[in-house]
C-alpha atoms as a PDB file:
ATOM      1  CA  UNK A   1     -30.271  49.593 -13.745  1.00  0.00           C
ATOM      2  CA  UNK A   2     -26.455  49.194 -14.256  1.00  0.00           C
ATOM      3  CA  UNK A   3     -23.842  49.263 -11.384  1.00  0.00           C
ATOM      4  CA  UNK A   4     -20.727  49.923 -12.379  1.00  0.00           C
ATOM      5  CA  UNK A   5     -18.015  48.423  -9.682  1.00  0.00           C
ATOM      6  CA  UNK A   6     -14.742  50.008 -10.501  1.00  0.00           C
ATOM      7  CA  UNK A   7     -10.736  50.106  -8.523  1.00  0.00           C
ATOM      8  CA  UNK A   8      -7.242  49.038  -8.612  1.00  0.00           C
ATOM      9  CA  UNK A   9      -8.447  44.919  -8.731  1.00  0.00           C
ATOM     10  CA  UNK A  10     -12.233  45.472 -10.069  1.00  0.00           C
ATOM     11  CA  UNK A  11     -13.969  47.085 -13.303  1.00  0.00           C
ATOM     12  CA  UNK A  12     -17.184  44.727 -13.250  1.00  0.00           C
ATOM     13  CA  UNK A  13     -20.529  45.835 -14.389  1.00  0.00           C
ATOM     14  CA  UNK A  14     -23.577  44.447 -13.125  1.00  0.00           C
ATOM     15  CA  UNK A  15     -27.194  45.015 -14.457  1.00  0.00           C
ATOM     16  CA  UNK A  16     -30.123  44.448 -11.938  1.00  0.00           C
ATOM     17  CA  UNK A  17     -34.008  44.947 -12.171  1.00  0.00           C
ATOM     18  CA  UNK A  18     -35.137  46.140  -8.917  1.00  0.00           C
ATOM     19  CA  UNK A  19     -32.856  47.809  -6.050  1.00  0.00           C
ATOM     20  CA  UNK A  20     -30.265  45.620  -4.751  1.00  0.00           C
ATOM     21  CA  UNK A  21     -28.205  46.005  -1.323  1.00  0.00           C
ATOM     22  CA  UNK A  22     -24.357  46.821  -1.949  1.00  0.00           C
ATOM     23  CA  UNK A  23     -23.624  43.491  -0.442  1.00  0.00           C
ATOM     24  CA  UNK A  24     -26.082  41.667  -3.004  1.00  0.00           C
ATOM     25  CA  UNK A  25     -24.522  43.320  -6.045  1.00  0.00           C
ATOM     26  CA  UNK A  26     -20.952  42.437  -4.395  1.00  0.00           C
ATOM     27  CA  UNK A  27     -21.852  38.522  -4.681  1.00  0.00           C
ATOM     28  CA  UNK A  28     -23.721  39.156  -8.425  1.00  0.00           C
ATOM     29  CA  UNK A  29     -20.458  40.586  -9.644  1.00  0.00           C
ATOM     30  CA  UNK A  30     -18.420  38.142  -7.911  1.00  0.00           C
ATOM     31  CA  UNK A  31     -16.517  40.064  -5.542  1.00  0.00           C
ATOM     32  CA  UNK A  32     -15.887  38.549  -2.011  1.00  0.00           C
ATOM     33  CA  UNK A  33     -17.554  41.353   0.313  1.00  0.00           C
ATOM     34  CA  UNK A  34     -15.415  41.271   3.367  1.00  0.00           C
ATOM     35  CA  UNK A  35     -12.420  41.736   1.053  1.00  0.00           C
ATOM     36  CA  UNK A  36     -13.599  45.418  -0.175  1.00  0.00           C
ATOM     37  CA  UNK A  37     -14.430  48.654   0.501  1.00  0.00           C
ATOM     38  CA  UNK A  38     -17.463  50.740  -1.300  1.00  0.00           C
ATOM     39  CA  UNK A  39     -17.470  54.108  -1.776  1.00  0.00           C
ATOM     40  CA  UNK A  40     -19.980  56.711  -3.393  1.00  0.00           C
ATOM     41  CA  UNK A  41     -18.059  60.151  -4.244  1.00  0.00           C
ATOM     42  CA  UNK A  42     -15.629  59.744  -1.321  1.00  0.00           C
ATOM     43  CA  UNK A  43     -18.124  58.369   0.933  1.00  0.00           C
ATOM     44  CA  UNK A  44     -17.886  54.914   2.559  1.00  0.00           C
ATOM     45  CA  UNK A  45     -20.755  52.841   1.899  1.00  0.00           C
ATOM     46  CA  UNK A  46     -22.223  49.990   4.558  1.00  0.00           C
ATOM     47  CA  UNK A  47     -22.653  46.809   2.838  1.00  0.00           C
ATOM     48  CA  UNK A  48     -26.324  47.276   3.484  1.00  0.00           C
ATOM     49  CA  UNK A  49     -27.029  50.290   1.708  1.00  0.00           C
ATOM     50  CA  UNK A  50     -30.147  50.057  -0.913  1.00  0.00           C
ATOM     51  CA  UNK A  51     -29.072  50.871  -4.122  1.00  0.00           C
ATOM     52  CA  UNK A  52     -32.056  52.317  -6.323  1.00  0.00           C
ATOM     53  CA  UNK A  53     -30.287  53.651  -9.244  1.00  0.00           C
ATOM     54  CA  UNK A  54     -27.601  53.567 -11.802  1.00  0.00           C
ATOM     55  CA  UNK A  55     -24.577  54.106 -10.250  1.00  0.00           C
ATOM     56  CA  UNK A  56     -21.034  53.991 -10.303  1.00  0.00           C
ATOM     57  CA  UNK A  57     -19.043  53.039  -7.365  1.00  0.00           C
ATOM     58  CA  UNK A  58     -15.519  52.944  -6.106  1.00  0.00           C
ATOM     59  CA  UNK A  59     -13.824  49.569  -4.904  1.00  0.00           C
ATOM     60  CA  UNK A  60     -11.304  49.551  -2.469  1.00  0.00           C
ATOM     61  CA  UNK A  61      -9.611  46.368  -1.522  1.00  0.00           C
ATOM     62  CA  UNK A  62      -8.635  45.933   1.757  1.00  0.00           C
ATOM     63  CA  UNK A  63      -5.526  43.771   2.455  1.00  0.00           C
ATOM     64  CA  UNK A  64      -4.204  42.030   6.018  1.00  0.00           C
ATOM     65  CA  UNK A  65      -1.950  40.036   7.213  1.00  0.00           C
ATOM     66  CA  UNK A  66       1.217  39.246   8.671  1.00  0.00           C
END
């Protein structure tokens, strides 16, 4: 299955055999995950939602600091 990680500082496609946790894909495309945001169709996702299909997801980066 293809996941499609797309936002303002990511367009990175991944393909994976078997279901994969957000967090997993994260690392596989190389994406730091405590520097994003997922979201399915407006939804926030936790980094340990299963992902079982092809999917395209929204990549917010979330900034800090002083």
């Amino acid at each position: 299955m293809e996941i499609h990680f797309i936002g303002r500082d990511h367009d990175v496609k991944i393909d994976v055999a078997d279901e994969i946790t957000v967090r997993a894909a994260l690392l596989k495309a190389g994406i730091h995950p405590s520097t994003v945001l997922v979201s399915f169709e407006q939804t926030v996702l936790p980094h340990i939602t299963v992902l079982r299909k092809t999917v395209q997801l929204d990549v917010t980066t979330v900034s800090s600091g002083g």
